[in-house]
PDB file of N, CA and C in Angstrom:
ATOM      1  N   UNK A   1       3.549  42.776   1.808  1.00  0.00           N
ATOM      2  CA  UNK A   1       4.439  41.762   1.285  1.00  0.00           C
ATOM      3  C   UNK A   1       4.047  40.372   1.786  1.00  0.00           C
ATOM      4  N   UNK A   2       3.757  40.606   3.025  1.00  0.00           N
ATOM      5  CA  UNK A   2       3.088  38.735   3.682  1.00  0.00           C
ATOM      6  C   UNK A   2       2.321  38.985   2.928  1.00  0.00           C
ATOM      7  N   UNK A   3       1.133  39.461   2.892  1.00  0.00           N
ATOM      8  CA  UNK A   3       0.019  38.994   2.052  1.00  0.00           C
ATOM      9  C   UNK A   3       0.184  38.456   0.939  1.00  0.00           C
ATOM     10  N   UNK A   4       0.740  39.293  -0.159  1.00  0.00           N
ATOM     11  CA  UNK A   4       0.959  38.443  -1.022  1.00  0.00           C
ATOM     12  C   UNK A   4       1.638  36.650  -1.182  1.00  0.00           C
ATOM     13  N   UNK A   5       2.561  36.783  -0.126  1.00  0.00           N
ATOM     14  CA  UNK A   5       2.881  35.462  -0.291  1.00  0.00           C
ATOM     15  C   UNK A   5       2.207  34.666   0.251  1.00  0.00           C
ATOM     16  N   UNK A   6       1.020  35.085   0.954  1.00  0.00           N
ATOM     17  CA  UNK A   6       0.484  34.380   1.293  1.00  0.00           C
ATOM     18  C   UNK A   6      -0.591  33.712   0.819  1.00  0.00           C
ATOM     19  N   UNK A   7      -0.822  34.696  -0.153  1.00  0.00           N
ATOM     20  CA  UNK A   7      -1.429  34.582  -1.317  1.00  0.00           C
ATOM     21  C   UNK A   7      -1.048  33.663  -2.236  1.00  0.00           C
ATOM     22  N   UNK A   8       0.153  33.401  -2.125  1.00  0.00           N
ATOM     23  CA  UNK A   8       0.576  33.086  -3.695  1.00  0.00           C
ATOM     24  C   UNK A   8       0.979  31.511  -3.076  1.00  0.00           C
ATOM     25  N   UNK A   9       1.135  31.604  -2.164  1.00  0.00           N
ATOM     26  CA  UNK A   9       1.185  30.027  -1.121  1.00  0.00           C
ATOM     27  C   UNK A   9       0.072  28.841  -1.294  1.00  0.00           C
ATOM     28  N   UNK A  10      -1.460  29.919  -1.358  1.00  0.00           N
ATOM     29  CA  UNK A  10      -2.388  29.489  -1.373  1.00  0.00           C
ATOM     30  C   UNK A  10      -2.603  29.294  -2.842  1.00  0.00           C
ATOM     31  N   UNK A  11      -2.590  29.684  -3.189  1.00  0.00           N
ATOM     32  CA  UNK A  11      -2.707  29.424  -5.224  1.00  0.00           C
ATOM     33  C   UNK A  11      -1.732  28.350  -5.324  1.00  0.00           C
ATOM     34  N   UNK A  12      -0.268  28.520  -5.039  1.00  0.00           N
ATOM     35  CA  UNK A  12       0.154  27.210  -5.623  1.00  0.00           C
ATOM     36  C   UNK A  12      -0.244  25.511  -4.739  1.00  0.00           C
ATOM     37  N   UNK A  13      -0.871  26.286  -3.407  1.00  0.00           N
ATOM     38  CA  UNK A  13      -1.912  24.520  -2.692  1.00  0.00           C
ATOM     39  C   UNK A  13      -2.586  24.380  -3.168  1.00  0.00           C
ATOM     40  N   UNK A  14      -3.571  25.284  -4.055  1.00  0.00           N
ATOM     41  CA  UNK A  14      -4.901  25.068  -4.709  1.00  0.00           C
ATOM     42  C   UNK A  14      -4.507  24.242  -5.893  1.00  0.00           C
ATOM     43  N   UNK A  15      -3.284  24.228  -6.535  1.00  0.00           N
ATOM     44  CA  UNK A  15      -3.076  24.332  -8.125  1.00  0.00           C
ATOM     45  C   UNK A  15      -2.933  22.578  -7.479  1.00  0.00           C
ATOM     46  N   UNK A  16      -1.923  22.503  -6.608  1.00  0.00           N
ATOM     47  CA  UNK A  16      -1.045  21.356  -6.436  1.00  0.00           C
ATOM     48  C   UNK A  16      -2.671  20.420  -5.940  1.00  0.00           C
ATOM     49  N   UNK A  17      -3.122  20.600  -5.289  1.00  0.00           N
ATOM     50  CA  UNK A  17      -4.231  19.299  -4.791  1.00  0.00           C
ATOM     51  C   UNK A  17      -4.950  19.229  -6.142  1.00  0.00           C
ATOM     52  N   UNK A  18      -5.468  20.472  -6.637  1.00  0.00           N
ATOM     53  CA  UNK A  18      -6.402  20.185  -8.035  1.00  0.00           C
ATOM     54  C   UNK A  18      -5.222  18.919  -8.889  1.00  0.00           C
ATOM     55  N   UNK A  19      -3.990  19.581  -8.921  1.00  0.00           N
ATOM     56  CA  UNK A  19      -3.186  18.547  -9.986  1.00  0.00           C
ATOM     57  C   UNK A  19      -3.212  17.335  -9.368  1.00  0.00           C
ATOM     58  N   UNK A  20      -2.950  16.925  -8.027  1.00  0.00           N
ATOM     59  CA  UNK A  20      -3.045  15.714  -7.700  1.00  0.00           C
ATOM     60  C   UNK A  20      -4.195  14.926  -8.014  1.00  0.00           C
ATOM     61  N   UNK A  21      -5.307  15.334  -7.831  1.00  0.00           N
ATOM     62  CA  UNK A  21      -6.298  14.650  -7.772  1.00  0.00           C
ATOM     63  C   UNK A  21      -6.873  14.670  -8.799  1.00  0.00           C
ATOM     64  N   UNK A  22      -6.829  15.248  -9.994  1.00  0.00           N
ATOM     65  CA  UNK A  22      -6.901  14.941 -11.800  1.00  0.00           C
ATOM     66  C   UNK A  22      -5.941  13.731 -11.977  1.00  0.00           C
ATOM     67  N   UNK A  23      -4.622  13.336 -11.782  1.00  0.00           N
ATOM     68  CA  UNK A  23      -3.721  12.769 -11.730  1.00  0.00           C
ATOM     69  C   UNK A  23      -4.118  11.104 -11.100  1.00  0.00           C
ATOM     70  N   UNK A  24      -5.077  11.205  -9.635  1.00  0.00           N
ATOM     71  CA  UNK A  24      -5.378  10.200  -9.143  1.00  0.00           C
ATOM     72  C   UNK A  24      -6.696   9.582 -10.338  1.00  0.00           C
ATOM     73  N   UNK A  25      -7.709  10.875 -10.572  1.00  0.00           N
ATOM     74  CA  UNK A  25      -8.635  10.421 -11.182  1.00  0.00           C
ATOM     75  C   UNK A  25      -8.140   9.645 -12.926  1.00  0.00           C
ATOM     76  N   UNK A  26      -7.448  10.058 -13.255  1.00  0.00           N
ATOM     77  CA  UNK A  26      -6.963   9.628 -14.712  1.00  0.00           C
ATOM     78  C   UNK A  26      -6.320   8.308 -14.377  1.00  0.00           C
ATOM     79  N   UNK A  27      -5.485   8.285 -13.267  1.00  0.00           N
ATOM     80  CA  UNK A  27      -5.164   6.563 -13.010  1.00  0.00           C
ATOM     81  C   UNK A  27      -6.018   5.840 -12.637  1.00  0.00           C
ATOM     82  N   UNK A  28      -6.978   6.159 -11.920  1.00  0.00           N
ATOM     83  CA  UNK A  28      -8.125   5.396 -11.421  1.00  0.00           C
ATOM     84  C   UNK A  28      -8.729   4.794 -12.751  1.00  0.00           C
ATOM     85  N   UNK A  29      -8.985   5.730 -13.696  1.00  0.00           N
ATOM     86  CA  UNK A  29     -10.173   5.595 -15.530  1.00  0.00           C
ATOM     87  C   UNK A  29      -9.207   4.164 -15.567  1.00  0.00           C
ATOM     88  N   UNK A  30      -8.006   4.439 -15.986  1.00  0.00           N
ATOM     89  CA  UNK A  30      -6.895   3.776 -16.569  1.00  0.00           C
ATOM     90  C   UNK A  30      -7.140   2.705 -16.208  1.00  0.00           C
ATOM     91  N   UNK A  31      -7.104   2.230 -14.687  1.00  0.00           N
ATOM     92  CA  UNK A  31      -7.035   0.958 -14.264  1.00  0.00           C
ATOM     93  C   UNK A  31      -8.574   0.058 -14.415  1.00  0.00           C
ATOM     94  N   UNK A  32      -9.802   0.889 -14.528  1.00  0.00           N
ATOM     95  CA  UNK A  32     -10.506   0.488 -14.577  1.00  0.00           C
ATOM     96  C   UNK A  32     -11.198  -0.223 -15.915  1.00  0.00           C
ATOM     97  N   UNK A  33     -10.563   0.557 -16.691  1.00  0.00           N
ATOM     98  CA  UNK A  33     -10.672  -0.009 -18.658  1.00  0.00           C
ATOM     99  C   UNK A  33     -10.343  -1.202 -18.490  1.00  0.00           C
ATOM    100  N   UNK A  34     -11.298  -2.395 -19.285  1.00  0.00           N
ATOM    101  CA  UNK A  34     -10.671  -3.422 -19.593  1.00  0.00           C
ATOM    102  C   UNK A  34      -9.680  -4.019 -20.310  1.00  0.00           C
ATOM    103  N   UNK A  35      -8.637  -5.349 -20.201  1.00  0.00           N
ATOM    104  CA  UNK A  35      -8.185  -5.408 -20.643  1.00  0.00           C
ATOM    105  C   UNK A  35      -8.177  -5.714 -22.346  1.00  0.00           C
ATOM    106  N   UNK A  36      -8.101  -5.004 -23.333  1.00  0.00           N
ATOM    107  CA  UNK A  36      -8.483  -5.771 -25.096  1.00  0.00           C
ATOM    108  C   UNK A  36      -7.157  -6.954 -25.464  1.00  0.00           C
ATOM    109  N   UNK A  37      -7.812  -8.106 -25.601  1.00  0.00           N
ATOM    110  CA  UNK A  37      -6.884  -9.076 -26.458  1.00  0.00           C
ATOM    111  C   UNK A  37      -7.181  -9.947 -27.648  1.00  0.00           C
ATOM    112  N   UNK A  38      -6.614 -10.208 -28.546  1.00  0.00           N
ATOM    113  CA  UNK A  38      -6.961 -11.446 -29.521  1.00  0.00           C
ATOM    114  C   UNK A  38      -6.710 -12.532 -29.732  1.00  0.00           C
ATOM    115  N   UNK A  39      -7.687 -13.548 -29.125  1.00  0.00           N
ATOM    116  CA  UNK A  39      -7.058 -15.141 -28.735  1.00  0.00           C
ATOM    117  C   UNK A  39      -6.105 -15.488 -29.659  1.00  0.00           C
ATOM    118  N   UNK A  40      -5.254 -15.976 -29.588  1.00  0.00           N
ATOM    119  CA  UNK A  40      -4.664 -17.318 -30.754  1.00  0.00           C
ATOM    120  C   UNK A  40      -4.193 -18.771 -30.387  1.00  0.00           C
ATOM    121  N   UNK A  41      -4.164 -19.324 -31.051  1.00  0.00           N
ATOM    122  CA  UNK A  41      -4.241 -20.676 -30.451  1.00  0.00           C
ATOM    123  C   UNK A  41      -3.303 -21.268 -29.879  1.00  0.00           C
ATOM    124  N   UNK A  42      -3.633 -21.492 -28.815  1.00  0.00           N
ATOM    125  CA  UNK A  42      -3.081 -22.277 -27.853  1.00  0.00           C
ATOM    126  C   UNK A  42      -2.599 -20.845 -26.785  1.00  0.00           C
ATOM    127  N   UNK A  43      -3.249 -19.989 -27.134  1.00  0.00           N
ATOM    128  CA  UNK A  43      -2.815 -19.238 -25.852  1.00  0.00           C
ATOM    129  C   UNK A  43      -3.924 -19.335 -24.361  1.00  0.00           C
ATOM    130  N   UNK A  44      -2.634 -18.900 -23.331  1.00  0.00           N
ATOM    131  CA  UNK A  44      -2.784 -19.610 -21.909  1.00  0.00           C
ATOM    132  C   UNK A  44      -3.977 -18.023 -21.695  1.00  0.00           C
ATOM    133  N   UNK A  45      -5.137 -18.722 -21.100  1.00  0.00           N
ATOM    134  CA  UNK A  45      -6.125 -18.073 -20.328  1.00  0.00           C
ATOM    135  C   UNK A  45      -6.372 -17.526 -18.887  1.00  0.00           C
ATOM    136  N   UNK A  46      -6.104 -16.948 -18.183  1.00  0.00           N
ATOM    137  CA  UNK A  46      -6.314 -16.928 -16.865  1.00  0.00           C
ATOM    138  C   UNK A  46      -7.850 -16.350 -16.803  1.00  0.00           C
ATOM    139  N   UNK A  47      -9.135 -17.005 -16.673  1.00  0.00           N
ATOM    140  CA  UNK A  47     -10.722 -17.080 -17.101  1.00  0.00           C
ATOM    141  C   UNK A  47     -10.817 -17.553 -15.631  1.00  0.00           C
ATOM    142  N   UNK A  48     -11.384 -16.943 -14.810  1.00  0.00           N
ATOM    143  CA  UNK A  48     -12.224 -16.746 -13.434  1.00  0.00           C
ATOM    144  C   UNK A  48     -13.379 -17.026 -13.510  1.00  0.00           C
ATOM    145  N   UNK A  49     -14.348 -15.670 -14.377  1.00  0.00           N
ATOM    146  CA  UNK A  49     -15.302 -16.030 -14.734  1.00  0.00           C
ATOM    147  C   UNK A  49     -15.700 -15.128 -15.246  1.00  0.00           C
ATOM    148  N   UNK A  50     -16.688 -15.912 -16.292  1.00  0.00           N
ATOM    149  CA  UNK A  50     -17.315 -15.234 -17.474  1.00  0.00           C
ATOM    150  C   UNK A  50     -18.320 -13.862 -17.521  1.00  0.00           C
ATOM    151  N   UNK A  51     -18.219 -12.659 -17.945  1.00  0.00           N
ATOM    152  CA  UNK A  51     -19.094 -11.915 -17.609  1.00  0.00           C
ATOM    153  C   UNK A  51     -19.818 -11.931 -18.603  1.00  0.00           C
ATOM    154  N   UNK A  52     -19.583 -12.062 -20.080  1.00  0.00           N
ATOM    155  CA  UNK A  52     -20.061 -11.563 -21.279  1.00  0.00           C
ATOM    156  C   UNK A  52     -19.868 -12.539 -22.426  1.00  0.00           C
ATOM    157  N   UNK A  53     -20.596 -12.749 -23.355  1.00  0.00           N
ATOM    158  CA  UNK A  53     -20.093 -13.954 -24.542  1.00  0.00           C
ATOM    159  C   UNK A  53     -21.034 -13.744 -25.725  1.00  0.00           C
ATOM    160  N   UNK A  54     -20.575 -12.868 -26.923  1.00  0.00           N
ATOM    161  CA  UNK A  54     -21.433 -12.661 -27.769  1.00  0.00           C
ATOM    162  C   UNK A  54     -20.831 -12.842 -28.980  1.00  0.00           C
ATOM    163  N   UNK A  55     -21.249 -12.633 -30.446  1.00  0.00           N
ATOM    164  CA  UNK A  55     -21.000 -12.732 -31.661  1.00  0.00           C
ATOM    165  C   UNK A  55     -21.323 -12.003 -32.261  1.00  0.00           C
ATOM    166  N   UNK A  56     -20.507 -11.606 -33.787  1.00  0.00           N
ATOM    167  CA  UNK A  56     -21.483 -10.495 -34.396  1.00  0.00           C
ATOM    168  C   UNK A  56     -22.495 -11.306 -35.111  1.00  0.00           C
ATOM    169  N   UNK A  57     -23.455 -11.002 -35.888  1.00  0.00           N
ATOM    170  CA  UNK A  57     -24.508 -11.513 -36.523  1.00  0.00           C
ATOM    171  C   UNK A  57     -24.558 -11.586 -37.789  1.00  0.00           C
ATOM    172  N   UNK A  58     -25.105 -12.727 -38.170  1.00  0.00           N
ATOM    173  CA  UNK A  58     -24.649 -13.540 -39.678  1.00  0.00           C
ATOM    174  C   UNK A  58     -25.674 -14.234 -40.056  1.00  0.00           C
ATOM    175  N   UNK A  59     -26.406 -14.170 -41.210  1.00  0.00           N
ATOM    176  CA  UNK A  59     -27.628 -14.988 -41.386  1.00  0.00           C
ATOM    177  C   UNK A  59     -27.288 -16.236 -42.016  1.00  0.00           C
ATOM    178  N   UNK A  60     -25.782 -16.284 -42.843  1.00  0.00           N
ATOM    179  CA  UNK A  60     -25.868 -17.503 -43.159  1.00  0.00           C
ATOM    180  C   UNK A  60     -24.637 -18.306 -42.308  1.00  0.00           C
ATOM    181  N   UNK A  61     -24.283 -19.664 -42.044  1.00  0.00           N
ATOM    182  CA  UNK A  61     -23.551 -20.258 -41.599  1.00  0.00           C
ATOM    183  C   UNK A  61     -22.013 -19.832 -42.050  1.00  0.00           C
ATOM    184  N   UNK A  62     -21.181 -19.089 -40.935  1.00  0.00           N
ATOM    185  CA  UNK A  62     -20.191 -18.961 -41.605  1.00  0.00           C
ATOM    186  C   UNK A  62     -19.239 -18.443 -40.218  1.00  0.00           C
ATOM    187  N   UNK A  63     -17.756 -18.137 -40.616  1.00  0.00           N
ATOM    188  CA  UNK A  63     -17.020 -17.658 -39.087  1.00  0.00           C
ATOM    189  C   UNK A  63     -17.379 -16.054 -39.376  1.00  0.00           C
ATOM    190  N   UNK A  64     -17.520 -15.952 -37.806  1.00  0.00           N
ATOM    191  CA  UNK A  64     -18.187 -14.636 -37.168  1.00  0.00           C
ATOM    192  C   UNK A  64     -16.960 -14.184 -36.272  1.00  0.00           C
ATOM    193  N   UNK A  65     -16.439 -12.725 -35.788  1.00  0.00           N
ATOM    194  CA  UNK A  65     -16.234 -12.418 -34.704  1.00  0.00           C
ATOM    195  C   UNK A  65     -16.639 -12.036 -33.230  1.00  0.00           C
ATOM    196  N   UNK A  66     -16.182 -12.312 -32.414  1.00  0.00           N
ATOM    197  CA  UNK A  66     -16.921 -13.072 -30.934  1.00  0.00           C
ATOM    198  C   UNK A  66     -15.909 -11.865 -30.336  1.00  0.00           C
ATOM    199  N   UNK A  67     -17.112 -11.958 -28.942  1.00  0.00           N
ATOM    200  CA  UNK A  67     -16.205 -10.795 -27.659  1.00  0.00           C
ATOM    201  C   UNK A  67     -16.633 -11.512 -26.568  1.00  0.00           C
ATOM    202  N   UNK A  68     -15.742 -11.961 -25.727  1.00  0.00           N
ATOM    203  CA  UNK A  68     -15.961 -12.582 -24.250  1.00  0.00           C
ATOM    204  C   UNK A  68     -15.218 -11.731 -23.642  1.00  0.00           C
ATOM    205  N   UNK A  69     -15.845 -11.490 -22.709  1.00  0.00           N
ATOM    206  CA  UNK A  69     -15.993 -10.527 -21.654  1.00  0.00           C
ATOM    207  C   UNK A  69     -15.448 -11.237 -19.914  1.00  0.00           C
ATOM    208  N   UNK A  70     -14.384 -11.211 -19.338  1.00  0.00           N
ATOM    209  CA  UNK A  70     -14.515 -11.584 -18.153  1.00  0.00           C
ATOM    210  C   UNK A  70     -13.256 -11.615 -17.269  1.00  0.00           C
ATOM    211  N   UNK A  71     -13.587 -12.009 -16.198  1.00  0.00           N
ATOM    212  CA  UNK A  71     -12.449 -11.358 -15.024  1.00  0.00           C
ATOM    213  C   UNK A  71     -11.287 -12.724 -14.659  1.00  0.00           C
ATOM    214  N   UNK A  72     -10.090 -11.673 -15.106  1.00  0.00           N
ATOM    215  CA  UNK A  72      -8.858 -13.020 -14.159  1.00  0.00           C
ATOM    216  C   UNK A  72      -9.126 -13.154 -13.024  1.00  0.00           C
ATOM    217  N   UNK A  73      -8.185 -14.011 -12.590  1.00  0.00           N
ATOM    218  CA  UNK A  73      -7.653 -14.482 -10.780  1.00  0.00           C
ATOM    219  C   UNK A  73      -7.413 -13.386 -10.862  1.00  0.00           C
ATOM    220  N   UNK A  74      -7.274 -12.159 -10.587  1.00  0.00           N
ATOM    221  CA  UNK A  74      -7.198 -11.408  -9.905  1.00  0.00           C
ATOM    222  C   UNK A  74      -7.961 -10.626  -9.910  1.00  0.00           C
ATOM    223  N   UNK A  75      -8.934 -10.575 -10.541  1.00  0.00           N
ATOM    224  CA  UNK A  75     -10.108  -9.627 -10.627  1.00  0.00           C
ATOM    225  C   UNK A  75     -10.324  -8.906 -11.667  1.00  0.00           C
ATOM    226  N   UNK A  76      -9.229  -8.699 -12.786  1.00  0.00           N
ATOM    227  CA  UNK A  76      -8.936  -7.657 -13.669  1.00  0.00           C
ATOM    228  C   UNK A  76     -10.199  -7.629 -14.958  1.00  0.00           C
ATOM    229  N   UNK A  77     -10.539  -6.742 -15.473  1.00  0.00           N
ATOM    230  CA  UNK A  77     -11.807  -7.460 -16.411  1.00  0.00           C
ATOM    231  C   UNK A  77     -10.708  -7.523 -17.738  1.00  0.00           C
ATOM    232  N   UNK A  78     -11.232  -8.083 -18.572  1.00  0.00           N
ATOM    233  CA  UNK A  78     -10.538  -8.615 -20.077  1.00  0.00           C
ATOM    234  C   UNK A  78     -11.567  -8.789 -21.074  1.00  0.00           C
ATOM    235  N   UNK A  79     -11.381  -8.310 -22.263  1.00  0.00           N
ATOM    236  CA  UNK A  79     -12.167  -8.265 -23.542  1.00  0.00           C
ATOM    237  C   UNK A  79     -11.600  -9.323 -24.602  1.00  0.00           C
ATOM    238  N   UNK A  80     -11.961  -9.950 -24.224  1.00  0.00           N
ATOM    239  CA  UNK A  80     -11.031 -11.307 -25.817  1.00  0.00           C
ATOM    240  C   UNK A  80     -11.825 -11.038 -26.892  1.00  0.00           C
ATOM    241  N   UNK A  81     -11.041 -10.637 -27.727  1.00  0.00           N
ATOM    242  CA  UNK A  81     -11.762 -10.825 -29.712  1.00  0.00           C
ATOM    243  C   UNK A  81     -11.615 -11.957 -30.010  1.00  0.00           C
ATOM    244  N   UNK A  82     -11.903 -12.843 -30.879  1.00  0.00           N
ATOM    245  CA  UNK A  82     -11.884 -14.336 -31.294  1.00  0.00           C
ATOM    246  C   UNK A  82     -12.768 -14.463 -32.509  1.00  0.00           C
ATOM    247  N   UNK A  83     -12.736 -15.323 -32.904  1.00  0.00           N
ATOM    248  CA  UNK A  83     -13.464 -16.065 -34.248  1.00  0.00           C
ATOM    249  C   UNK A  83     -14.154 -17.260 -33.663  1.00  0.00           C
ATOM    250  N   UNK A  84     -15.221 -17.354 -33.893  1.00  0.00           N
ATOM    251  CA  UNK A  84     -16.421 -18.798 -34.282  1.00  0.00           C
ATOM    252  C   UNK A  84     -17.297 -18.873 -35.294  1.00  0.00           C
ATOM    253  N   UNK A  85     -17.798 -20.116 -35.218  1.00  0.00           N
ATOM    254  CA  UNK A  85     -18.919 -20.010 -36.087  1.00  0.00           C
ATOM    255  C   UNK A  85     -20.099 -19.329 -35.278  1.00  0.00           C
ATOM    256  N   UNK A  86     -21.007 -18.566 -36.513  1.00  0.00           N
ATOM    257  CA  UNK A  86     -22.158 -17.695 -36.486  1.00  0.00           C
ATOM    258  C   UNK A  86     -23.376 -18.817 -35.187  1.00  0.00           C
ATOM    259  N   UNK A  87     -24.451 -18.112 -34.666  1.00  0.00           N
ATOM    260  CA  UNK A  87     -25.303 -19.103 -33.952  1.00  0.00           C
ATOM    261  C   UNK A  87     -25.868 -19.859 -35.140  1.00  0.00           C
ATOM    262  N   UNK A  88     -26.339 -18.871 -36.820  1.00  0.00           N
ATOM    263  CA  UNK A  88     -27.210 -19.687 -37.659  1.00  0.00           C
ATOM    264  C   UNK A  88     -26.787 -21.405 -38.020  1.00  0.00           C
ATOM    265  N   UNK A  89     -25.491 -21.337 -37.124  1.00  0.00           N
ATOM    266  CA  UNK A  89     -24.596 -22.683 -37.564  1.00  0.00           C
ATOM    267  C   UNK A  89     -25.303 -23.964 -36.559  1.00  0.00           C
ATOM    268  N   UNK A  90     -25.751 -23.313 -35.844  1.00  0.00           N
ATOM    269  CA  UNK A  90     -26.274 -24.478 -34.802  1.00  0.00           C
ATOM    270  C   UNK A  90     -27.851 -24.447 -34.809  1.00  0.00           C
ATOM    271  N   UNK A  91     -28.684 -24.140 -36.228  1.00  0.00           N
ATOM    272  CA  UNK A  91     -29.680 -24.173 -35.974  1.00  0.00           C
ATOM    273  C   UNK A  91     -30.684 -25.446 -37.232  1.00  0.00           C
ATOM    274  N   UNK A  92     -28.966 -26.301 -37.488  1.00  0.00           N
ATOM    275  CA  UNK A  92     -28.978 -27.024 -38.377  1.00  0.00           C
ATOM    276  C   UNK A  92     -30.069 -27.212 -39.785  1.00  0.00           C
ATOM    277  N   UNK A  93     -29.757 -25.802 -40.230  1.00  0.00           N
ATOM    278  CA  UNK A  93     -30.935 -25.600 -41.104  1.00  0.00           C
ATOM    279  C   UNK A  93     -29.537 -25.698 -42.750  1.00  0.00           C
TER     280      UNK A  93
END
């Protein structure tokens, strides 16, 4: 009769640390995903600094969608979607 419960003591510590620590690892993913947003105008920035700054690609002069990439004051990373003009716009052709 001990045995078994002793048994069964040990299965539910095994179950309980495995669950904890799936639990830690899934909050950990969570926090680490960046944040996704879509500028609009006149909205307030908290921009630390820049990690990333690209566009999609457009051969003729025209508005493109843009992804800047980069970390608040507090460290957090952030994905901004936005609109600009294409680079072919600045190649004054």
């Amino acid at each position: 009769m001990i045995e078994g419960f002793t048994m069964n003591i040990k299965t539910i510590s095994a179950i309980a640390v495995f669950a904890t620590a799936s639990f830690g690892a899934v909050a950990a993913q969570a926090a680490a995903a960046p944040v996704q947003d879509t500028y609009h105008y006149g909205q307030h920035l908290d921009i630390q600094k820049v990690l990333a700054d690209n566009a999609d690609n457009s051969m003729t002069c025209q508005v493109v969608g843009a992804h800047m990439t980069y970390l608040d004051s507090q460290h957090q990373e952030h994905v901004l979607n936005y609109r600009r003009m294409a680079e072919v716009c600045n190649l004054g052709e």
